[in-house]
Protein backbone atom coordinates (compact mmCIF):
# COMPACT_ATOMS: atom_id res chain seq x y z
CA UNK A 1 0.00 0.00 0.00
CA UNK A 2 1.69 3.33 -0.75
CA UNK A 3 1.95 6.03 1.18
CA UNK A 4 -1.31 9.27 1.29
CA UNK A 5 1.07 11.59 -0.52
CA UNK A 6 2.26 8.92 -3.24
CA UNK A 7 -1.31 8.21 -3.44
CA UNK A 8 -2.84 11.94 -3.66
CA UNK A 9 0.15 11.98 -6.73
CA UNK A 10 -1.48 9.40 -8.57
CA UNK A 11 -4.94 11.01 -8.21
CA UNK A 12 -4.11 14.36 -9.19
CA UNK A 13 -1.53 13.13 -11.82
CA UNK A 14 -3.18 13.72 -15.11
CA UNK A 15 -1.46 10.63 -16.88
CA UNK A 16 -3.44 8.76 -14.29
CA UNK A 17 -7.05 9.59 -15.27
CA UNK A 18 -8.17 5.78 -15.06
CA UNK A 19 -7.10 5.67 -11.14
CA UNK A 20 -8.37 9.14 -10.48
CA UNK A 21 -11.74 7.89 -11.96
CA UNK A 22 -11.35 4.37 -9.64
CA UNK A 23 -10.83 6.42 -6.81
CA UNK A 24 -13.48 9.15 -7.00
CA UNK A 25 -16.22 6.04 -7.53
CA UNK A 26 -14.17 4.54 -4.26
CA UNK A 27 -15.03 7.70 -2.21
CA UNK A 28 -18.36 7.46 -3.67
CA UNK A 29 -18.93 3.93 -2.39
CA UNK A 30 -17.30 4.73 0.82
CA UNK A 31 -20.17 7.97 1.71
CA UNK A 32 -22.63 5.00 0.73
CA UNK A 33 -21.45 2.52 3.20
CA UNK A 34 -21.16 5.45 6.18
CA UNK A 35 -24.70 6.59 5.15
CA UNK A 36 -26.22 2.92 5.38
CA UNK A 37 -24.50 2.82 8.65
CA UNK A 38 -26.45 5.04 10.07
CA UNK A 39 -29.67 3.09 9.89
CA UNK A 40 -27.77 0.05 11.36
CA UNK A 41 -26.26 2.31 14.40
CA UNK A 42 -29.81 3.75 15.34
CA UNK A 43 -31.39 -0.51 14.01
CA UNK A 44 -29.05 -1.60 16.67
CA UNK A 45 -30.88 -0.03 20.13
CA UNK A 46 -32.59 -2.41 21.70
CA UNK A 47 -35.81 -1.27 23.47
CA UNK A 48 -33.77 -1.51 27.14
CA UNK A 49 -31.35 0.67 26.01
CA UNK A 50 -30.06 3.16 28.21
CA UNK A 51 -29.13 6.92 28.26
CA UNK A 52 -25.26 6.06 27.65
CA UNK A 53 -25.87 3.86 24.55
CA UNK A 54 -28.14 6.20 23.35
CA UNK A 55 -25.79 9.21 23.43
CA UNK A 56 -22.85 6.78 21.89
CA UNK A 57 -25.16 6.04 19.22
CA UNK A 58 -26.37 9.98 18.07
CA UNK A 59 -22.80 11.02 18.04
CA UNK A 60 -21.68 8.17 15.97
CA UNK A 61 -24.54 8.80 13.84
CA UNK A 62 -24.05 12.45 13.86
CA UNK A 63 -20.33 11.80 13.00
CA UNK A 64 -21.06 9.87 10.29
CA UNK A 65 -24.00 12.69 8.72
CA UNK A 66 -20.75 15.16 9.24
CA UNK A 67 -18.62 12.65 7.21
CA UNK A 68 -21.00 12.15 3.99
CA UNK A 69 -22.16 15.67 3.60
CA UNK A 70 -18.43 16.62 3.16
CA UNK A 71 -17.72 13.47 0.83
CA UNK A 72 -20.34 13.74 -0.99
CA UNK A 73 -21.89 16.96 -0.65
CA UNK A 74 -23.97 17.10 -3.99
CA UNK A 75 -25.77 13.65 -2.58
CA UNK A 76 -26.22 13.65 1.27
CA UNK A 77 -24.96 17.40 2.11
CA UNK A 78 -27.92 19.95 3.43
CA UNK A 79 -29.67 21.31 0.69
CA UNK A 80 -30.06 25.06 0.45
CA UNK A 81 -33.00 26.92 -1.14
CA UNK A 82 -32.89 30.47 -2.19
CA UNK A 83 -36.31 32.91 -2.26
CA UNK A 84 -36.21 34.91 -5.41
CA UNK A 85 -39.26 36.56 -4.26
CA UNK A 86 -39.95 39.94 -2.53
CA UNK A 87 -42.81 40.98 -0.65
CA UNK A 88 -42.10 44.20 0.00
CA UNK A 89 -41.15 44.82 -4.14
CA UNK A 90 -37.92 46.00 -3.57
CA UNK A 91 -36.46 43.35 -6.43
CA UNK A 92 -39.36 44.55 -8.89
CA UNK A 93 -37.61 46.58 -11.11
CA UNK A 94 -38.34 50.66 -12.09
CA UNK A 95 -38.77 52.72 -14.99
CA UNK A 96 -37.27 55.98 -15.11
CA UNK A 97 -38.44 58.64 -16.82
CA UNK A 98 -36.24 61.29 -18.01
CA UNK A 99 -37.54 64.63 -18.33
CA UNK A 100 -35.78 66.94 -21.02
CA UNK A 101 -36.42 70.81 -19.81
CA UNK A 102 -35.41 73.30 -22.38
CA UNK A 103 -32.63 75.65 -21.80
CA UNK A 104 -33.07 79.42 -22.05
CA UNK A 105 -30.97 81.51 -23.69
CA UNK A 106 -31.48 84.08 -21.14
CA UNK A 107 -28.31 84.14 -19.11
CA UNK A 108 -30.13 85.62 -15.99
């Protein structure tokens, strides 16, 4: 197994696109497995469970939500919704109207 920095190399090299595509769908597989985890960690407390196993279990649960939002933050990562809307108009847009006043010749 070579070392992480001979290994980041290879996945940043771009004569090595076949093992940088191998080990993006790795990653991908990997968020998978931590995100099916979580229904085994929270599957696996029995009903006499007690406050201690109960607190184990939300942060390794919550540890592992932290883990595939930031591995694969397109698929399991909080979704974010913008309002495009204004109630109070201040996105509608104006019309100005531009007044031409003639000029007098008088200089007074």
């Amino acid at each position: 197994m070579p070392v992480i920095s001979t290994l980041m190399k290879w996945v940043t090299d771009p004569d090595k696109k076949e093992f940088s595509e191998q080990y993006a769908r790795a990653r991908d597989f990997q968020a998978d497995y931590y995100f099916d985890e979580i229904v085994d960690i929270a599957d696996e407390l029995g009903d006499e469970s007690d406050s201690n196993q109960i607190n184990r279990a939300k942060l390794r649960i919550d540890s592992r939500k932290w883990k595939v939002a930031r591995m694969s933050p397109r698929k399991y990562g909080d979704k974010q919704q913008i309002d495009h809307t204004s109630s109070d108009e201040s996105f509608k847009p104006t019309v100005i109207k531009l007044v031409a006043e003639p000029l007098s010749d008088d200089p007074s």
